[in-house]
Protein backbone atom coordinates (compact mmCIF):
# COMPACT_ATOMS: atom_id res chain seq x y z
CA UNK A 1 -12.75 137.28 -97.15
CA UNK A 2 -13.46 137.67 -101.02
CA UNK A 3 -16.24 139.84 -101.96
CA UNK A 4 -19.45 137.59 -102.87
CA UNK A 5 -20.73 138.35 -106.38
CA UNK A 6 -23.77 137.11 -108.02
CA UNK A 7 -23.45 134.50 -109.66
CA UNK A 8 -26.57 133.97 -112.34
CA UNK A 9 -26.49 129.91 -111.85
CA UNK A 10 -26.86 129.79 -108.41
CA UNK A 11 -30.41 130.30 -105.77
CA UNK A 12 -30.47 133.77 -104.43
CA UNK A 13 -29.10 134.80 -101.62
CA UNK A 14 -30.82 135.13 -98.01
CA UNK A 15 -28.21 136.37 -96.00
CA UNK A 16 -26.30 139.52 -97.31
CA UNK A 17 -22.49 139.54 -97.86
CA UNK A 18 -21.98 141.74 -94.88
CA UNK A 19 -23.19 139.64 -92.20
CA UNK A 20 -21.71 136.57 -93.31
CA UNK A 21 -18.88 137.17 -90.72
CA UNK A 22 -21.29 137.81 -88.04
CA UNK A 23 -23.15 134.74 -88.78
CA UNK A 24 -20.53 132.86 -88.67
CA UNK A 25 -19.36 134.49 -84.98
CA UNK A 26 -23.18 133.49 -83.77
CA UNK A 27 -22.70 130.30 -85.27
CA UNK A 28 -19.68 129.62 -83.35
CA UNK A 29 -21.36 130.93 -80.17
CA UNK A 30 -23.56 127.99 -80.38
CA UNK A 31 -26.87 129.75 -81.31
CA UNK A 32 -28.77 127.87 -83.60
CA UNK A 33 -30.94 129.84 -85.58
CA UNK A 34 -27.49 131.00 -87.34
CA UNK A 35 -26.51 127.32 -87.61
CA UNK A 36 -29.92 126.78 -89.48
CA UNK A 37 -29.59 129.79 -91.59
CA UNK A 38 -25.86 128.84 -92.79
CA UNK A 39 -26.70 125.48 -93.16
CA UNK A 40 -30.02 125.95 -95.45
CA UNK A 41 -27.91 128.43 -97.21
CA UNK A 42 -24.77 125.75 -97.77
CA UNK A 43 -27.55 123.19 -98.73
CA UNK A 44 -29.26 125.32 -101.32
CA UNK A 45 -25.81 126.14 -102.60
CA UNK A 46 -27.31 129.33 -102.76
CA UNK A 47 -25.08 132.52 -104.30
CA UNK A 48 -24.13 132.97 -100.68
CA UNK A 49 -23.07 129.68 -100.13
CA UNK A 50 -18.62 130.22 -101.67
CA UNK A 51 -18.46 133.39 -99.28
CA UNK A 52 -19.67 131.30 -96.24
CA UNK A 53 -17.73 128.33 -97.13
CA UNK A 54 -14.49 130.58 -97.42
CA UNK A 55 -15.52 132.51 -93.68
CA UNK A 56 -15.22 128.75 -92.15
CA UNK A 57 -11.86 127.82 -93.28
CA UNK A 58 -10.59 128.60 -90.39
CA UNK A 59 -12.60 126.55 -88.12
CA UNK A 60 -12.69 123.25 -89.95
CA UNK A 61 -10.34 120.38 -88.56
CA UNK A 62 -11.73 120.16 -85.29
CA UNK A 63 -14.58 117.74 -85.66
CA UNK A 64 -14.47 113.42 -85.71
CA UNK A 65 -16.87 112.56 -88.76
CA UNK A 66 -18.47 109.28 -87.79
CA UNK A 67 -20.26 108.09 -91.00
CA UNK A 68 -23.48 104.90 -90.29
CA UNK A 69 -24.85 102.79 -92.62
CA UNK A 70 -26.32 99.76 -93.70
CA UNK A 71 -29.35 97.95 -95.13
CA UNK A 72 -33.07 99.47 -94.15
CA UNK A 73 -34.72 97.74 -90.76
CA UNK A 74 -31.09 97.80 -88.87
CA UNK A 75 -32.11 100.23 -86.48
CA UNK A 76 -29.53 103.33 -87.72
CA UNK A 77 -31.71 106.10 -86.51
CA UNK A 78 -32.55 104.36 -83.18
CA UNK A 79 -28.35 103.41 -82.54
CA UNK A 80 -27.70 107.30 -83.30
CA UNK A 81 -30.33 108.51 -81.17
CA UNK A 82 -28.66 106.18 -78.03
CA UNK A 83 -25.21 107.06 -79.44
CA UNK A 84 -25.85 110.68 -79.09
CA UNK A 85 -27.18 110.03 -75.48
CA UNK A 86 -23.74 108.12 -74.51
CA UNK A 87 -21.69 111.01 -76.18
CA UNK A 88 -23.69 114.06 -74.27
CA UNK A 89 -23.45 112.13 -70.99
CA UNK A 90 -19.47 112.59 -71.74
CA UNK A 91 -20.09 116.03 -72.44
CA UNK A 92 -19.22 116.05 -76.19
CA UNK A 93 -21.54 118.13 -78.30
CA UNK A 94 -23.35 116.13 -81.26
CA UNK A 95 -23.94 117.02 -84.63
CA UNK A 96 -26.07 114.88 -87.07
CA UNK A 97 -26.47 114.96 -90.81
CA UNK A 98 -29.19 112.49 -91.23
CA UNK A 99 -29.63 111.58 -94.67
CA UNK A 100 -33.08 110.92 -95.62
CA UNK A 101 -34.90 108.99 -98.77
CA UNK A 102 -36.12 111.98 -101.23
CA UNK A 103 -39.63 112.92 -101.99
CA UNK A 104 -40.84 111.50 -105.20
CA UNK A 105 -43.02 115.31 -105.72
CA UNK A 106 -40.77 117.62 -103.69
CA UNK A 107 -37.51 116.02 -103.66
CA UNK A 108 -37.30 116.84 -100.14
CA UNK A 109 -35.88 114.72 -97.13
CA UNK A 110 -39.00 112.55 -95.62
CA UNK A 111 -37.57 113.57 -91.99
CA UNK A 112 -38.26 109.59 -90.45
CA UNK A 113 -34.75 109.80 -88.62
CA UNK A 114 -35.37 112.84 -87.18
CA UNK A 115 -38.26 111.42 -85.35
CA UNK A 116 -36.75 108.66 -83.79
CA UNK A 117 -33.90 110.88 -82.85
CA UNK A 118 -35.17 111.99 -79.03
CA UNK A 119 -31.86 112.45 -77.76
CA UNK A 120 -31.41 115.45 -79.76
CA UNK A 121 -34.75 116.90 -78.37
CA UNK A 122 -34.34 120.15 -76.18
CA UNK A 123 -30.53 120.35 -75.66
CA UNK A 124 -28.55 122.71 -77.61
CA UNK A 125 -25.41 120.30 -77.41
CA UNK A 126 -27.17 118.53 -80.30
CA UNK A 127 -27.91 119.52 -83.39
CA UNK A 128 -29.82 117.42 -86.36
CA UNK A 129 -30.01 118.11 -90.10
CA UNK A 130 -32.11 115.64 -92.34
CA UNK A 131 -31.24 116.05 -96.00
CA UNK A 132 -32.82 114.29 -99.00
CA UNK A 133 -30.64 112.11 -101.01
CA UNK A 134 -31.97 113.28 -104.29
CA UNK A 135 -31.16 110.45 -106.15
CA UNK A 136 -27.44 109.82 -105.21
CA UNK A 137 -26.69 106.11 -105.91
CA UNK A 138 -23.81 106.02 -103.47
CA UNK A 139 -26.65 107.38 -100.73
CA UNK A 140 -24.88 110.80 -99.83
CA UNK A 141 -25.86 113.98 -102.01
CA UNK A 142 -22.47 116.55 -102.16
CA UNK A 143 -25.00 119.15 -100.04
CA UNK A 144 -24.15 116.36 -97.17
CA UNK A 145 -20.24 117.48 -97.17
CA UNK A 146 -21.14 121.32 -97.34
CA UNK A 147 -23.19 120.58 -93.90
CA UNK A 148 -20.42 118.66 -92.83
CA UNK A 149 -18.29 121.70 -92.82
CA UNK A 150 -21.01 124.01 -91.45
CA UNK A 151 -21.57 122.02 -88.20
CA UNK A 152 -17.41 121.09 -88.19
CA UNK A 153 -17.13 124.95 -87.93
CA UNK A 154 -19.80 125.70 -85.60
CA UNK A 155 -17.39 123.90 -83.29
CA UNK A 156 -19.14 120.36 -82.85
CA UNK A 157 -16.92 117.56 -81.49
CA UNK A 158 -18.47 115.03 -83.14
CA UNK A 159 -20.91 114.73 -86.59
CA UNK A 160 -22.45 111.50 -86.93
CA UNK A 161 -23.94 110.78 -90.90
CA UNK A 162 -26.61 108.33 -90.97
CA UNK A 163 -27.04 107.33 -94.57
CA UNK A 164 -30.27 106.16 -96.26
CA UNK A 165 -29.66 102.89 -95.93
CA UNK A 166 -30.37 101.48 -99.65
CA UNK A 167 -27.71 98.28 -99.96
CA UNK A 168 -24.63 97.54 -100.99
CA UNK A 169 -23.92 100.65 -103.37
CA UNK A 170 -24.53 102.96 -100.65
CA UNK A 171 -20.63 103.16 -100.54
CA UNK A 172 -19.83 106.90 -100.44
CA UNK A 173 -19.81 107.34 -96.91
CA UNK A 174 -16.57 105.92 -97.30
CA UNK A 175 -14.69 109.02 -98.80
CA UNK A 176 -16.58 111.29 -96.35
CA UNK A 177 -16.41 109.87 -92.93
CA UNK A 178 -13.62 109.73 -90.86
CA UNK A 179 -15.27 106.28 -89.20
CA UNK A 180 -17.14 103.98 -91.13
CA UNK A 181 -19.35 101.86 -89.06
CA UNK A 182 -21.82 99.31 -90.87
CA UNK A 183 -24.90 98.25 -89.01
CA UNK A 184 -26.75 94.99 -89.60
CA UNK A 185 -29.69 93.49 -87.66
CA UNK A 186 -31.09 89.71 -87.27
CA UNK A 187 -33.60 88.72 -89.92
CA UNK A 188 -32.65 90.45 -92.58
CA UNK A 189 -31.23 87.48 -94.72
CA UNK A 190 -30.59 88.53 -98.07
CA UNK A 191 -29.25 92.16 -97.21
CA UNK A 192 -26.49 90.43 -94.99
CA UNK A 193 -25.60 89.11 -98.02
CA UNK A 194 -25.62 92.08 -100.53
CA UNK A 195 -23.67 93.15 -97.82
CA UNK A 196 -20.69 91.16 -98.05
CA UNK A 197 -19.48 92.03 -101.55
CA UNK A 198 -20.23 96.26 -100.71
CA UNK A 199 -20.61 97.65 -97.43
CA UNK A 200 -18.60 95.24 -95.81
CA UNK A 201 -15.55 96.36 -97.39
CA UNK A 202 -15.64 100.16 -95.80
CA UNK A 203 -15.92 99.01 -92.62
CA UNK A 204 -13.85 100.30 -89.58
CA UNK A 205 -16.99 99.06 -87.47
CA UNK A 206 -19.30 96.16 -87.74
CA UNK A 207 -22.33 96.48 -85.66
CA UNK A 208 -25.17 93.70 -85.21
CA UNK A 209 -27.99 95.90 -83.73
CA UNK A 210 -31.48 94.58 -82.05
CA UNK A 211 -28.72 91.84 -80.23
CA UNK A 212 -31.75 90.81 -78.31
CA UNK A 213 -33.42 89.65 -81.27
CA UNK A 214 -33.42 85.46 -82.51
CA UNK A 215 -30.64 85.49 -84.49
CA UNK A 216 -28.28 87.69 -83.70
CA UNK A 217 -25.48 85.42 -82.90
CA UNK A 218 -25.51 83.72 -86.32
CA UNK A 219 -25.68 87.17 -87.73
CA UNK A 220 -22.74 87.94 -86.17
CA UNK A 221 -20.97 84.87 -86.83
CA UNK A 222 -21.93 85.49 -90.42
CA UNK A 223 -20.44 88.90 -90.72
CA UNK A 224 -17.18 87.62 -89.18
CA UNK A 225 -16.89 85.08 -91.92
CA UNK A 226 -17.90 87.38 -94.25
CA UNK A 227 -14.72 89.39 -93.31
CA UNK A 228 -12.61 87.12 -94.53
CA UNK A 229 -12.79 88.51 -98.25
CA UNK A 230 -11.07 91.69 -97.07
CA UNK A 231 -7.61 92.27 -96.59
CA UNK A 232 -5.10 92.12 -93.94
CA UNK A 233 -6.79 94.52 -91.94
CA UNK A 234 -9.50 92.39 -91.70
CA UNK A 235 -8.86 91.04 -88.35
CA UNK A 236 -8.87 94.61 -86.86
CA UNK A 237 -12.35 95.54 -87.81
CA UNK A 238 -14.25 94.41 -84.08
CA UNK A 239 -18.06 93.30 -84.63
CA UNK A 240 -20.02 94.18 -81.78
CA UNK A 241 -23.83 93.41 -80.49
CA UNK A 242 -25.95 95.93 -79.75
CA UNK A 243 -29.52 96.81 -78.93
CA UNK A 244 -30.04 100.41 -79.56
CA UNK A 245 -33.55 100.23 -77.16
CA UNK A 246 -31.66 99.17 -74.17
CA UNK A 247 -28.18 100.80 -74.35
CA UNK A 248 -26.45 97.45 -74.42
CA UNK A 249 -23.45 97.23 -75.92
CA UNK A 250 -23.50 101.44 -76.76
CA UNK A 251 -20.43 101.99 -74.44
CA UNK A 252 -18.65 99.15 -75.70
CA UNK A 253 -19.34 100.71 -79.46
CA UNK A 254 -17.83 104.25 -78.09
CA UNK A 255 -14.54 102.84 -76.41
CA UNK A 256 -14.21 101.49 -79.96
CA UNK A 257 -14.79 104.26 -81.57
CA UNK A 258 -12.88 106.34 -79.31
CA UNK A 259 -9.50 103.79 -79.99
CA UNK A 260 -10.01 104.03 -84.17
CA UNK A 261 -10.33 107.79 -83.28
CA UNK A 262 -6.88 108.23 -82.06
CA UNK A 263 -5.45 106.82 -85.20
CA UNK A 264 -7.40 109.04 -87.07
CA UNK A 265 -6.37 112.08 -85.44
CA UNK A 266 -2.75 110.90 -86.14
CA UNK A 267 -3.70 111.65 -90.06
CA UNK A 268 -4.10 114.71 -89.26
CA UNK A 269 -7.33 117.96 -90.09
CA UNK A 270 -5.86 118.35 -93.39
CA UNK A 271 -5.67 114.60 -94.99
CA UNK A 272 -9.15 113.69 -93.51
CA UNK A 273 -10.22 117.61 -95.22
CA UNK A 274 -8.78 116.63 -98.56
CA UNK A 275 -10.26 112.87 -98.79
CA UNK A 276 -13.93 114.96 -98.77
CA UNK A 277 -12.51 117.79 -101.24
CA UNK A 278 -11.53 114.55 -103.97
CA UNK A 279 -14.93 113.53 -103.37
CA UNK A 280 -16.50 116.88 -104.07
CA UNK A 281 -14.27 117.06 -107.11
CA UNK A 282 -15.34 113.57 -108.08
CA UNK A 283 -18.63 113.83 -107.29
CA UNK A 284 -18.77 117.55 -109.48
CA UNK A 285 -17.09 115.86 -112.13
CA UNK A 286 -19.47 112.85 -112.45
CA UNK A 287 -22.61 115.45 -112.30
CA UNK A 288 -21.13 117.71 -115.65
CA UNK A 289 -20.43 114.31 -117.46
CA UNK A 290 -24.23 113.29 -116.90
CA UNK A 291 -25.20 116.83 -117.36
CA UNK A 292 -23.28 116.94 -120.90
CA UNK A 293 -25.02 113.06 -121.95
CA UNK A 294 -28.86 114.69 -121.03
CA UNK A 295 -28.01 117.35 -122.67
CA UNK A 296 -26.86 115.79 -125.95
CA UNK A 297 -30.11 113.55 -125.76
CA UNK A 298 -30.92 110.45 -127.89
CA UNK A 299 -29.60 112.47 -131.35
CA UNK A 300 -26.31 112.94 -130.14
CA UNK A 301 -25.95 109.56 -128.77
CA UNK A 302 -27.23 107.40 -131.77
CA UNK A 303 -24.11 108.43 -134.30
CA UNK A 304 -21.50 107.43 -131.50
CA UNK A 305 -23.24 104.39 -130.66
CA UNK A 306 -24.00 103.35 -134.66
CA UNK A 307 -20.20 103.84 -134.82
CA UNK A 308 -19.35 101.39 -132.08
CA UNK A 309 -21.83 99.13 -133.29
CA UNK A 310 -20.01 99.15 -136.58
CA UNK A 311 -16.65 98.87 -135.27
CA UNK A 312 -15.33 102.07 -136.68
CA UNK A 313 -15.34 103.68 -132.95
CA UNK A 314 -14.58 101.93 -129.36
CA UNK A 315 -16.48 102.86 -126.63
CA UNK A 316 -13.77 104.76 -125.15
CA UNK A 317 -13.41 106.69 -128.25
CA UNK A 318 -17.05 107.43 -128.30
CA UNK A 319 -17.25 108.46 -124.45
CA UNK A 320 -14.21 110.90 -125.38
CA UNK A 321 -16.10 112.22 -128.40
CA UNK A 322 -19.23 112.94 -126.78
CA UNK A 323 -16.50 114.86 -123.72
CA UNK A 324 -15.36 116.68 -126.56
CA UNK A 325 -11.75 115.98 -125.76
């Protein structure tokens, strides 16, 4: 393992470059205080935070990323909680980053899915992580992928990542999960329909949840049709009923899960790996370019925009200016 250095942009460290390696044998060992530790560390993207990343190399590959998402009111939280129930009874451990609407004063995750999680409650087969979404349009902060890794490497079988849940740009669950399902609900009328021209489209999964709701056979019906803007593939995408409250339809949602698993197993650790690293590159890349626009303010702006106003600059040209390339 490289030595850690300091480096003077990131949060201090609270656990020392020597025991990294011994965290990182407790966290494997299943105890979960060193599970926090790493992860609040990996969150923080403390000074800490490359050294541990490099200790878990070699454990990453082993976990199924199962991302969730869909409008507000579907019932995400409650379908995880009876999802992680269904996966414990099989004797699969559970790991859940649950991503969680930011704190206008603190920035902070809220913690509501956390609540309604009671599976997770006393049994050290589980393990849930809120996280705030700080403002991340596409609903997943890149702290969300570093967690990933930790609970990947603590040797969970499965991570499920519930997103926030904000509409149809909550889209980059699709570069991080390894499963995309999309859950919808009776009643919710326009979101179904935001739906169809986003979320719809990342879909390995559609799930109509509260199935014992009014409704939720037009809802379904709807969602089928709605399908038909997709590709080919369409017609392999299944749309199930559930109702998260009573378990129905849960086993039926795992045997499907469990089939688009073994085709993504066939990609192999390494492609499903490098699909998160683009988006950490991506993501890292979008963050300096909005980093580099603040910091230029409105008197570095206003002489690249007078010029495109007057035609002596294209946009492009201006967007490469202010880049400095």
């Amino acid at each position: 393992m490289a030595e850690q250095t300091a480096d003077p942009q990131l949060p201090a460290a609270r656990i020392p470059a020597a025991e990294i390696p011994g965290y990182v044998d407790r966290m494997r060992s299943g105890e979960r205080r060193a599970i926090a530790s790493v992860i609040t560390e990996l969150e923080r993207l403390s000074a800490a935070a490359p050294a541990l990343l490099q200790a878990l190399q070699p454990h990453l590959g082993h976990a199924l990323v199962i991302g969730l998402t869909g409008p507000p009111g579907a019932g995400k939280s409650t379908l995880v909680n009876a999802i992680i129930a269904h996966l414990r009874k099989q004797g699969r451990t559970v790991g859940v980053v649950a991503v969680d609407p930011s704190s206008p004063i603190s920035g902070g995750a809220i913690l509501g899915d956390r609540i309604r999680m009671t599976a997770a409650l006393d049994d050290d087969g589980v393990f849930v992580r809120s996280l705030a979404s700080r403002g991340y349009l596409g609903g997943l902060s890149p702290a969300a992928v570093r967690v990933i890794d930790a609970l990947d490497g603590a040797g969970f079988d499965i991570v499920l990542l519930e997103t926030v849940g904000t509409g149809q740009n909550e889209i980059d669950v699709a570069e991080v999960a390894d499963i995309r399902i999309v859950i919808a609900a009776p009643g919710l009328g326009d979101d179904i329909q935001a739906m169809k021209s986003g979320l719809l489209e990342i879909a390995d999964v559609i799930v109509v949840n509260k199935a014992d709701r009014p409704g939720a056979e037009q809802t379904m019906q709807q969602l089928i049709g709605a399908l038909s803007i997709r590709a080919m593939a369409a017609d392999k995408v299944p749309v199930l009923k559930t109702s998260a409250l009573s378990g129905e339809g849960v086993p039926e949602l795992i045997g499907a899960l469990e089939d688009i698993g073994k085709r993504v197993a066939a990609e192999g650790a390494i492609a499903r790996r490098r699909r998160r690293a683009r988006y950490l590159i991506a993501r890292a890349a979008a963050d300096i370019v909005a980093a580099r626009i603040k910091a230029g303010g409105k008197e570095g702006l206003d002489p690249l925009a007078d010029a495109v106003l007057s035609g002596t600059m294209t946009p492009d040209k201006a967007a490469r200016r202010l880049l400095q390339e």
